[in-house]
C-alpha atoms as a PDB file:
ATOM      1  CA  UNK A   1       9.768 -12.753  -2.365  1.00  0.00           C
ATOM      2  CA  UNK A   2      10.340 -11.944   1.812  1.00  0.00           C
ATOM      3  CA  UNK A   3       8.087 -14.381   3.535  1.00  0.00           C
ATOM      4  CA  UNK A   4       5.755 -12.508   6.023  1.00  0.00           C
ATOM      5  CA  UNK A   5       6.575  -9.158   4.439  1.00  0.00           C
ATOM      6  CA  UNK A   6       4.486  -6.047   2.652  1.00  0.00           C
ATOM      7  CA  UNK A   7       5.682  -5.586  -0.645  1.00  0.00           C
ATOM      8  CA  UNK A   8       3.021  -3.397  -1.985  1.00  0.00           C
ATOM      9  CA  UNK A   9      -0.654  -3.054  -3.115  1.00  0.00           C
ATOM     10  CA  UNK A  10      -2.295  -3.969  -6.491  1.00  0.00           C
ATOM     11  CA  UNK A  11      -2.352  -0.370  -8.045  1.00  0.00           C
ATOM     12  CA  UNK A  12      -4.775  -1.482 -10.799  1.00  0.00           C
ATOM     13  CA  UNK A  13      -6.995  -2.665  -7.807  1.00  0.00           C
ATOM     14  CA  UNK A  14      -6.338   0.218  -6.163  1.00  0.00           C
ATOM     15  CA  UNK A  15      -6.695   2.505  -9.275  1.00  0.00           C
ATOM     16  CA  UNK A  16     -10.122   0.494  -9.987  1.00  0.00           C
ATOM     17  CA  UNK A  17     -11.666   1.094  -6.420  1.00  0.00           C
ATOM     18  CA  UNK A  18     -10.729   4.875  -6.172  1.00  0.00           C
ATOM     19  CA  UNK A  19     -12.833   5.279  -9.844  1.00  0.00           C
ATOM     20  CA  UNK A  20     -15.579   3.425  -8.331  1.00  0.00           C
ATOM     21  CA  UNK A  21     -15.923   5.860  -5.303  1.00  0.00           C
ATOM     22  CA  UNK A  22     -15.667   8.626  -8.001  1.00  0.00           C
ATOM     23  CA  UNK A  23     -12.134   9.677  -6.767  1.00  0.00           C
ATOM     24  CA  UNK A  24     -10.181  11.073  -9.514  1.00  0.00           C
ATOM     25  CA  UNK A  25      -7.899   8.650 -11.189  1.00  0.00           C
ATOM     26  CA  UNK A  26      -5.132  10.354 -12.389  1.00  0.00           C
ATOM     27  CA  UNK A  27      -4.897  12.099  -8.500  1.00  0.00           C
ATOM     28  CA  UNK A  28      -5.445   8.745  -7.066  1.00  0.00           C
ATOM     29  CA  UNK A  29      -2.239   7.475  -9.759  1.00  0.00           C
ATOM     30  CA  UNK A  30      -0.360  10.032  -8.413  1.00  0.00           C
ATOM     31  CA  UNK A  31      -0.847  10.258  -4.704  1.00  0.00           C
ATOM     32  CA  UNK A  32      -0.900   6.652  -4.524  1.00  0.00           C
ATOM     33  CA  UNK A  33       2.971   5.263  -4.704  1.00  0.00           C
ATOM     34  CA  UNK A  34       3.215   7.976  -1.906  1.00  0.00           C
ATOM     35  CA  UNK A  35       0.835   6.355   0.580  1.00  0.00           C
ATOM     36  CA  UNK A  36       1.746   2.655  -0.299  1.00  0.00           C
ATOM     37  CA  UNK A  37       5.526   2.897  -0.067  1.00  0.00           C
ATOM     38  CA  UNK A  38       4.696   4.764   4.088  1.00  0.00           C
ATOM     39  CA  UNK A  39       2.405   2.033   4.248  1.00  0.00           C
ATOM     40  CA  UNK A  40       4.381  -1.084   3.473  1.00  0.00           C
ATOM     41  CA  UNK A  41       7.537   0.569   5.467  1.00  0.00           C
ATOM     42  CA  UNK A  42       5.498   0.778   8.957  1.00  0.00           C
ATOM     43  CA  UNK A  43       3.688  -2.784   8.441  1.00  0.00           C
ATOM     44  CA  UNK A  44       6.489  -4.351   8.163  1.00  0.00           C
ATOM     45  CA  UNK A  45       8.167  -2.382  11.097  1.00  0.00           C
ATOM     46  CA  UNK A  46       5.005  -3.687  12.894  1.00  0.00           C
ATOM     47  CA  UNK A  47       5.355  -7.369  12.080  1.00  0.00           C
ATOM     48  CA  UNK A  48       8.694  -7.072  12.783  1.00  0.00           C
ATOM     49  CA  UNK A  49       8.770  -5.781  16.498  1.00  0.00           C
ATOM     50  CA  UNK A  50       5.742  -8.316  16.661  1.00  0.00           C
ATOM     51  CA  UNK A  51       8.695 -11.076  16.103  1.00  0.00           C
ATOM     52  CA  UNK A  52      11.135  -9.784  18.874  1.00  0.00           C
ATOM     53  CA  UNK A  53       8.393  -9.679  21.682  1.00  0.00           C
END
């Protein structure tokens, strides 16, 4: 485990909360590891250039 870092998002969370808002799950399962791995990659940019400064 990297202290202070992103590693990713519980999918079944995620997964659960898309099926509640009646978003298609098996889109959702797909589009999903997409979005997260984008996400995680430009948070951690962020908390890193929040280190330097």
């Amino acid at each position: 485990m990297i202290p202070g870092a992103v590693l990713g998002w519980d999918m079944g969370a995620a997964l659960a909360m898309a099926g509640a808002l009646g978003i298609d799950t098996l889109i959702t399962a797909e589009l999903l590891p997409e979005i997260e791995a984008v996400m995680a990659r430009k948070l951690n940019e962020q908390m890193e250039g929040g280190r330097d400064g």
